[in-house]
N, C-alpha and C. Protein backbone atom coordinates (compact mmCIF):
# COMPACT_ATOMS: atom_id res chain seq x y z
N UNK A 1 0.84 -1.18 0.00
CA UNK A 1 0.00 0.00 0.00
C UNK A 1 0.88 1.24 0.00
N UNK A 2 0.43 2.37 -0.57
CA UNK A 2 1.19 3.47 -0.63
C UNK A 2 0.18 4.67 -0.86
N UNK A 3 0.04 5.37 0.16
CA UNK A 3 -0.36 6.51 0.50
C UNK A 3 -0.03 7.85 0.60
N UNK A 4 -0.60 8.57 -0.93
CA UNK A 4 0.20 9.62 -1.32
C UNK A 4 -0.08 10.81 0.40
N UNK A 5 -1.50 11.08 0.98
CA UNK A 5 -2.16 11.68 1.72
C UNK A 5 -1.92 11.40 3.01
N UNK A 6 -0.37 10.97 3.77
CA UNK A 6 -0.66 9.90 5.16
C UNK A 6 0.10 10.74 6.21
N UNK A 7 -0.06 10.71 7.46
CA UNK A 7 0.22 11.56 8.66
C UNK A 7 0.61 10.93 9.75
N UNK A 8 2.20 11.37 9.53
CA UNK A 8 3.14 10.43 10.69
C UNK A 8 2.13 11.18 11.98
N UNK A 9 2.16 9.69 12.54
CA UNK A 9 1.26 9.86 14.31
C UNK A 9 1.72 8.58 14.86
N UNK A 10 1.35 8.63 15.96
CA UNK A 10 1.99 7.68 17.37
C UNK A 10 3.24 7.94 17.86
N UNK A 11 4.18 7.01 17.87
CA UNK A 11 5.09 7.11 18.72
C UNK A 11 6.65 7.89 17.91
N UNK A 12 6.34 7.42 16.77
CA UNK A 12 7.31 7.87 15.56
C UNK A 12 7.22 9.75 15.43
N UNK A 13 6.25 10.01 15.42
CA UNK A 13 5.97 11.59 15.77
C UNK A 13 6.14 12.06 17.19
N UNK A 14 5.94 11.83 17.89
CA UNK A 14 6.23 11.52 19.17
C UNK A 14 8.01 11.89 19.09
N UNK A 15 8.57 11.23 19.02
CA UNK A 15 9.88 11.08 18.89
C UNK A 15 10.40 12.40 17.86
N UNK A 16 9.65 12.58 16.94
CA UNK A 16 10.13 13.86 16.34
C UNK A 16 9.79 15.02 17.06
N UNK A 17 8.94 14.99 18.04
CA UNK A 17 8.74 15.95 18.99
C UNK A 17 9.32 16.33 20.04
N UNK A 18 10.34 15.12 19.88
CA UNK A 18 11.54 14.96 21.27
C UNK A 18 11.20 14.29 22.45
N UNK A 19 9.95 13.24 22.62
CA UNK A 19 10.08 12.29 23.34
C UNK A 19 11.27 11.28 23.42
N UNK A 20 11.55 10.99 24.75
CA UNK A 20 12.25 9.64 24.56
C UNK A 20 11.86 8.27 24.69
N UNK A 21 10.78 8.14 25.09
CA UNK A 21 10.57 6.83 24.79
C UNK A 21 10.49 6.07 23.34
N UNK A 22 10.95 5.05 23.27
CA UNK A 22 10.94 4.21 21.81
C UNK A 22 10.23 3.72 21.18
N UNK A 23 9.78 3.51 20.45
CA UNK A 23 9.00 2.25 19.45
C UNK A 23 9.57 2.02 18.06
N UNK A 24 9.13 0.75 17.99
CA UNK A 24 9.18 -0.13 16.62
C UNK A 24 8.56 0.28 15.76
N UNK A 25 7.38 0.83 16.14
CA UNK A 25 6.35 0.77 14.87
C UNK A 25 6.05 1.72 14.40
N UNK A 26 5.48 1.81 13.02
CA UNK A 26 5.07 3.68 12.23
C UNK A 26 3.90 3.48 12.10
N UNK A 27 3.67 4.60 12.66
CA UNK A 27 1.64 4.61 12.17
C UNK A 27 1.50 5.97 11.52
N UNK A 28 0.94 5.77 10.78
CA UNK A 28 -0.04 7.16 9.82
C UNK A 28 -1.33 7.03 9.84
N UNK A 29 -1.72 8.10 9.90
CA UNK A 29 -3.32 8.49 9.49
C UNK A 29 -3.25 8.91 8.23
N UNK A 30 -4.65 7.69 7.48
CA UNK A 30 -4.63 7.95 6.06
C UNK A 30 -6.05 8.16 5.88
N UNK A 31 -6.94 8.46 4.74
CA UNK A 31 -8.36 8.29 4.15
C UNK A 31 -8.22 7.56 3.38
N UNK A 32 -8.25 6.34 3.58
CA UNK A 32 -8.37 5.18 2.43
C UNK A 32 -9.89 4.57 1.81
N UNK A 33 -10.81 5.74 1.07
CA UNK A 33 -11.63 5.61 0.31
C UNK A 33 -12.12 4.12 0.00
N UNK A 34 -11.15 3.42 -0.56
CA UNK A 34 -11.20 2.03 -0.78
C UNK A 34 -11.63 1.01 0.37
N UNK A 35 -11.76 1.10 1.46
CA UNK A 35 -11.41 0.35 2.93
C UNK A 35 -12.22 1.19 3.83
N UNK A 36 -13.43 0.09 4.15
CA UNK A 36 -14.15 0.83 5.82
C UNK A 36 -13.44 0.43 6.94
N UNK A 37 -11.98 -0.32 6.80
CA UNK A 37 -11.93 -0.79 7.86
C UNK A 37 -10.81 0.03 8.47
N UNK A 38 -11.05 0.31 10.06
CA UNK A 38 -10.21 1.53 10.69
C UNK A 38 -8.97 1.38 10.95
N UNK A 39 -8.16 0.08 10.84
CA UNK A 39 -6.96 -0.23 11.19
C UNK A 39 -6.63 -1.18 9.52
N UNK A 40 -5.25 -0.77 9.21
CA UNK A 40 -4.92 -1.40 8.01
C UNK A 40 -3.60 -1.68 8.13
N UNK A 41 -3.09 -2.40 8.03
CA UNK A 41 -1.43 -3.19 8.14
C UNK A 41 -0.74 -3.26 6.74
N UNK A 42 0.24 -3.08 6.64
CA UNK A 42 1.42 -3.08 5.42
C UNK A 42 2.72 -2.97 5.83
N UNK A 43 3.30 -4.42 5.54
CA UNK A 43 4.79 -4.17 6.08
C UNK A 43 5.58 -3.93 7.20
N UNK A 44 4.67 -4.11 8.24
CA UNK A 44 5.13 -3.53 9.82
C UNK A 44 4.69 -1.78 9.19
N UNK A 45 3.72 -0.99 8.72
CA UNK A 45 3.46 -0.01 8.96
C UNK A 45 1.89 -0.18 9.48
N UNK A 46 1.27 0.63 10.63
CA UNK A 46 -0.06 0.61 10.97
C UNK A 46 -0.63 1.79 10.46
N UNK A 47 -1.93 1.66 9.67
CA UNK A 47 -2.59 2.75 9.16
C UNK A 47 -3.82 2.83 10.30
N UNK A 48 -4.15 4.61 10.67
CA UNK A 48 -5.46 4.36 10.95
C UNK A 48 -6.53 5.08 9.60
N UNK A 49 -7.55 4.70 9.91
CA UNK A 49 -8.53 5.12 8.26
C UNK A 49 -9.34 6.03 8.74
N UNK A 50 -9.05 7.36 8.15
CA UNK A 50 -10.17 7.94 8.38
C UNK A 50 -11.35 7.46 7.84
N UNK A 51 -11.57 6.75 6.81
CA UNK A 51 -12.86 6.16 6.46
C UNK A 51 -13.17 5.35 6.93
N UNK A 52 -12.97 4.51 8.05
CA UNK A 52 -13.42 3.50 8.59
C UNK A 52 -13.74 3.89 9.89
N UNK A 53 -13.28 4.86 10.91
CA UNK A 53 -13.58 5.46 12.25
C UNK A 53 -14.08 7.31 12.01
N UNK A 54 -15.18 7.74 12.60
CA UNK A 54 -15.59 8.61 12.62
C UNK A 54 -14.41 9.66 13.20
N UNK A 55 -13.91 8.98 14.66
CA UNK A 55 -12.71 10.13 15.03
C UNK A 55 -11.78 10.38 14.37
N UNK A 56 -10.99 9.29 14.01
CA UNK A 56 -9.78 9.58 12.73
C UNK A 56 -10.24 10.19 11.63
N UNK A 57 -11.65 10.17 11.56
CA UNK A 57 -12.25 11.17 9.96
C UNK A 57 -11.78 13.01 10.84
N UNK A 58 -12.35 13.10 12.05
CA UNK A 58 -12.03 14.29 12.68
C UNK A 58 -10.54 14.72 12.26
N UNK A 59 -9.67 14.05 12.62
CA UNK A 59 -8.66 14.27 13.08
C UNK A 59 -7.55 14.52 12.03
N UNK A 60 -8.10 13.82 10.95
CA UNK A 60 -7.63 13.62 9.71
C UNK A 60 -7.98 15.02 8.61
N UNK A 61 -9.62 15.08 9.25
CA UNK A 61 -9.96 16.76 8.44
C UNK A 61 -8.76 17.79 9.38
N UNK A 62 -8.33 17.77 10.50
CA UNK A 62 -7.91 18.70 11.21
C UNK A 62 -6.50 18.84 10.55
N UNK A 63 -6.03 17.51 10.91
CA UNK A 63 -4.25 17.36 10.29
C UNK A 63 -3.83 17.14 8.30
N UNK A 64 -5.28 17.21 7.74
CA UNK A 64 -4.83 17.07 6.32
C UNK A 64 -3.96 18.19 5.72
N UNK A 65 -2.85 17.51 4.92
CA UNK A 65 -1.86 18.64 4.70
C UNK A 65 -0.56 18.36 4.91
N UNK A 66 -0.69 18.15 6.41
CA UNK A 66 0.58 17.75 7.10
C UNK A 66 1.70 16.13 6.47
N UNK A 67 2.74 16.58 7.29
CA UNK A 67 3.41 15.28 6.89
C UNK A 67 3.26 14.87 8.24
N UNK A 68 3.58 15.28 9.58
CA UNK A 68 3.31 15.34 10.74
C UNK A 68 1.99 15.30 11.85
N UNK A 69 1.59 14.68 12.55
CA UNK A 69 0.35 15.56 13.29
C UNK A 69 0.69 16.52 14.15
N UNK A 70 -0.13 17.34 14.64
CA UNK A 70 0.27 18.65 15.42
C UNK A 70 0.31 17.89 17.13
N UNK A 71 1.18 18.17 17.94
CA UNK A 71 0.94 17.99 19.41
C UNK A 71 -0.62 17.95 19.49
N UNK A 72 -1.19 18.58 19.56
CA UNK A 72 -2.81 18.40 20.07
C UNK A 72 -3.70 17.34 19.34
N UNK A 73 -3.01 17.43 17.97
CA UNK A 73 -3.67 15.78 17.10
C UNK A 73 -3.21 14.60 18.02
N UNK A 74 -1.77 14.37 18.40
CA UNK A 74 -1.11 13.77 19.11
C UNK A 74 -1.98 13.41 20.55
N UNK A 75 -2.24 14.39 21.03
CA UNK A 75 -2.82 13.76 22.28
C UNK A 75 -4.28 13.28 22.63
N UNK A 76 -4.76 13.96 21.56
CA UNK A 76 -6.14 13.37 21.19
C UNK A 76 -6.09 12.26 20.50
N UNK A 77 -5.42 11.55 19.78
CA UNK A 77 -5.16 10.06 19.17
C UNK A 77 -4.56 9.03 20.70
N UNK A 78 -3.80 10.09 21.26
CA UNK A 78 -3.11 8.98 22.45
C UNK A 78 -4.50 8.77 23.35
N UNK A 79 -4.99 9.81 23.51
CA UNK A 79 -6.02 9.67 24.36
C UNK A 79 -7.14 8.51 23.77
N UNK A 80 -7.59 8.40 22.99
CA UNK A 80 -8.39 7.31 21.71
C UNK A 80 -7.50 6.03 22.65
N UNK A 81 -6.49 6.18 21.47
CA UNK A 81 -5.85 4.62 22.36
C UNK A 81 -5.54 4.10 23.64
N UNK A 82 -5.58 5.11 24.95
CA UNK A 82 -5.33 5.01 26.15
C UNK A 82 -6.62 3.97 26.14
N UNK A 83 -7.77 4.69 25.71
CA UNK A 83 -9.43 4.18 26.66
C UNK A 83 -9.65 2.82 25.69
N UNK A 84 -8.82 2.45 24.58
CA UNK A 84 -8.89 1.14 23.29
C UNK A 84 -7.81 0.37 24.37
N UNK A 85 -6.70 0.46 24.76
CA UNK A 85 -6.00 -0.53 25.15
C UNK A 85 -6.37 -0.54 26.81
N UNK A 86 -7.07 -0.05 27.20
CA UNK A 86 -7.92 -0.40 29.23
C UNK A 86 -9.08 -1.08 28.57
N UNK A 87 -9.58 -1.12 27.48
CA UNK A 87 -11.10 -1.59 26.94
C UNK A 87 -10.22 -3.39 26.53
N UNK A 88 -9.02 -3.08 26.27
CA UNK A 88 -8.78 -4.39 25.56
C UNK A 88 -8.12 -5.16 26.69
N UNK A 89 -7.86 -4.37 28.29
CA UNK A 89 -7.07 -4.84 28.96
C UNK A 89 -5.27 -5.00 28.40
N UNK A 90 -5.62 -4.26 27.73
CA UNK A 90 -3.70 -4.28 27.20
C UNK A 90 -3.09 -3.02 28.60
N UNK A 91 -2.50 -3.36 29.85
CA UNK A 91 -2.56 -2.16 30.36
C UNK A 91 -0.76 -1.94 30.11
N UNK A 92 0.12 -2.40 29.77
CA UNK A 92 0.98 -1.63 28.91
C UNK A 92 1.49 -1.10 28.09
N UNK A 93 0.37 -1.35 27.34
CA UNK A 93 0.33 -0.29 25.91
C UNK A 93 -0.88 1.28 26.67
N UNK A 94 -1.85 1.00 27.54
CA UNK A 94 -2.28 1.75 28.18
C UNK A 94 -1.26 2.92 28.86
N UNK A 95 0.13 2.04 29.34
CA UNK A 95 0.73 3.11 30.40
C UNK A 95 1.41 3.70 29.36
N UNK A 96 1.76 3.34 28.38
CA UNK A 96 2.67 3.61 27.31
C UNK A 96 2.22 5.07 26.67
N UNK A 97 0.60 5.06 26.45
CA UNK A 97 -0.08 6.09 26.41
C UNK A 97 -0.34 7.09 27.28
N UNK A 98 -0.52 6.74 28.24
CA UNK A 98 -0.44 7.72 29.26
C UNK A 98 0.69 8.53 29.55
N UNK A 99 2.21 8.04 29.32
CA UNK A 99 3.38 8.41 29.18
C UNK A 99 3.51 9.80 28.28
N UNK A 100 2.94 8.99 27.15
CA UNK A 100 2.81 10.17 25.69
C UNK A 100 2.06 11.53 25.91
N UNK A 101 0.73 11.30 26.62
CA UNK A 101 -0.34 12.02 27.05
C UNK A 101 0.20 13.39 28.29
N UNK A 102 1.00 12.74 29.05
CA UNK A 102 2.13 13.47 30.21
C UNK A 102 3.23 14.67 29.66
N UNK A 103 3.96 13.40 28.31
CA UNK A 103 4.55 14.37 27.23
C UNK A 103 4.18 15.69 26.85
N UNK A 104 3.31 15.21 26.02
CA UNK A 104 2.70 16.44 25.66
C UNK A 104 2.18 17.54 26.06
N UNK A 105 0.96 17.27 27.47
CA UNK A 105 1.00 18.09 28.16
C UNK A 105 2.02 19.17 28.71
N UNK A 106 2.74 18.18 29.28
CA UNK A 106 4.35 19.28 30.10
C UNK A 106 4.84 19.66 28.79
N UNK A 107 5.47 19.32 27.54
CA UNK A 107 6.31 20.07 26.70
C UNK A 107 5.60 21.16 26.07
N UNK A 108 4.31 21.26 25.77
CA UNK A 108 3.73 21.67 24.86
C UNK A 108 2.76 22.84 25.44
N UNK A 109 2.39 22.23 26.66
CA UNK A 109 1.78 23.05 27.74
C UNK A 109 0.08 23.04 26.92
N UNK A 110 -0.14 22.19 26.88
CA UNK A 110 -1.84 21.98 26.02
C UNK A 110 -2.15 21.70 27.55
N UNK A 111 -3.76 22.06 27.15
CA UNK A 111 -4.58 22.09 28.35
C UNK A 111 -5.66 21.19 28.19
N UNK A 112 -5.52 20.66 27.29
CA UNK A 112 -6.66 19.21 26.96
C UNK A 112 -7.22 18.78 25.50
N UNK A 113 -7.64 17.47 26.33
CA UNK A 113 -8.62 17.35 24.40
C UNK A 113 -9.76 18.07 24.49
N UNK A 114 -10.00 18.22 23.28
CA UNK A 114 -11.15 18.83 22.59
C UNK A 114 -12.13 17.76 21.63
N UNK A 115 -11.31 17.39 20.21
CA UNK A 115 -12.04 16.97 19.70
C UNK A 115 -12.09 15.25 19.82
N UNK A 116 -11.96 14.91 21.08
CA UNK A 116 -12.27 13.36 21.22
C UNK A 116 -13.68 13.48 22.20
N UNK A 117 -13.52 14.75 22.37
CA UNK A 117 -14.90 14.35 23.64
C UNK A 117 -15.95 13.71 22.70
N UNK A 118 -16.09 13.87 22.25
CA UNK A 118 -17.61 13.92 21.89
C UNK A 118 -17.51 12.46 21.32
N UNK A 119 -16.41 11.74 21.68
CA UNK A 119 -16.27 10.37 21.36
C UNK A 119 -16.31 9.07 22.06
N UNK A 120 -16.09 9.79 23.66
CA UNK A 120 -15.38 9.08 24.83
C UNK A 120 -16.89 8.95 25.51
N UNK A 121 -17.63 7.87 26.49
CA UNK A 121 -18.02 8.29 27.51
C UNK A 121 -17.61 9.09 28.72
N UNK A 122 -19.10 9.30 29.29
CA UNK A 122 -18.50 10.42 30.76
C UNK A 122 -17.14 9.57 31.67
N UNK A 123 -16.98 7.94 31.84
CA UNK A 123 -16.47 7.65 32.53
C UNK A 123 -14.77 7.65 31.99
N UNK A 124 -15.11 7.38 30.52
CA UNK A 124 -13.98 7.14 29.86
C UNK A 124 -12.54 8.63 29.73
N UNK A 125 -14.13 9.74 29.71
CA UNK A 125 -13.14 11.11 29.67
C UNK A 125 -12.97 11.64 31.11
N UNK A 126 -13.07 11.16 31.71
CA UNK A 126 -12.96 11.23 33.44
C UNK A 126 -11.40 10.50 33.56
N UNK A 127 -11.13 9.39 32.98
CA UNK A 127 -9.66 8.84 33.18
C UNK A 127 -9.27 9.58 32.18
N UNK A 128 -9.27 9.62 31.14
CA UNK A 128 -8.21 10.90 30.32
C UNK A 128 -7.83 12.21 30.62
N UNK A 129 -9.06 12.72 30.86
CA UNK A 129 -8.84 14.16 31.93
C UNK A 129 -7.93 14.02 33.45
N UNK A 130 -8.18 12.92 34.09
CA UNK A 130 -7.84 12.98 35.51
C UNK A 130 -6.30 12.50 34.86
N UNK A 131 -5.65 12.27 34.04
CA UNK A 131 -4.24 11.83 33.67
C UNK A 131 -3.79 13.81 33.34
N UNK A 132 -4.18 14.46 32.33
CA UNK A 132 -3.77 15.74 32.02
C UNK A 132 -3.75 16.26 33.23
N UNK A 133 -4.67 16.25 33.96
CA UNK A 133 -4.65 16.91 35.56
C UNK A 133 -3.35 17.16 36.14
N UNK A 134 -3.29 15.70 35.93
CA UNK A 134 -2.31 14.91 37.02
C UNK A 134 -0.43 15.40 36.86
N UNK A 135 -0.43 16.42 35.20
CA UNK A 135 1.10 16.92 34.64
C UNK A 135 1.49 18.21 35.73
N UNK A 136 2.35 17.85 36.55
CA UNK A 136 2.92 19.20 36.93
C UNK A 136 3.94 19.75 35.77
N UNK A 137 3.45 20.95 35.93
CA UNK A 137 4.30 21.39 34.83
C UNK A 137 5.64 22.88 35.25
């Protein structure tokens, strides 16, 4: 697969932002027209689809353009996957997120998500919020 339209995000952007924590893997946000389905694999690269998830359609109208996502795309995607990997019981890919979520906050000095609310339940944005809280900065 090859995606003229795709937007380094996760941990790989992350790292261009000057995190230090590591990862293996590259993920982009793409609109793959062709494919409802929200997660797409090629090669050890992870796509998310904006055509297959309503939020990545958000996030994707927000960051189209970019080669990069912006810090605040960033923490609104980490935040997505924090409440996907406690839903899947993955809780170290959970802390892994939460790590990122800490990042950003303190470097960047963002004061929260915005456009995931309207995605999350009340309980779900209660642990995402009570993590941003939680950045002394």
């Amino acid at each position: 697969m090859e995606y003229k339209d795709k937007i380094l995000i996760g941990g790989r952007a992350l790292i261009a932002y000057g995190s230090s924590r590591n990862t293996l893997d590259i993920d982009y946000l793409i609109d793959d027209k062709s494919s409802k389905e929200a997660f797409l694999h090629d090669n050890g690269i992870d796509y998310c689809n904006a055509n297959g998830n309503n939020f990545f359609k958000a996030i994707y109208k927000i960051e189209k353009g970019r080669e990069i996502a912006t810090p605040q795309s960033l923490l609104e995607l980490k935040a997505y996957a924090f409440v996907q990997h406690c839903q899947n019981f993955n809780f170290q890919k959970a802390d892994d997120c939460e790590y990122d979520i800490k990042f950003l906050v303190r470097k960047y000095g963002l004061k929260g998500i915005k456009t995931i609310k309207k995605y999350l339940h009340s309980g779900e944005l209660n642990e995402v919020e009570k993590i941003v809280k939680s950045v002394r900065k």
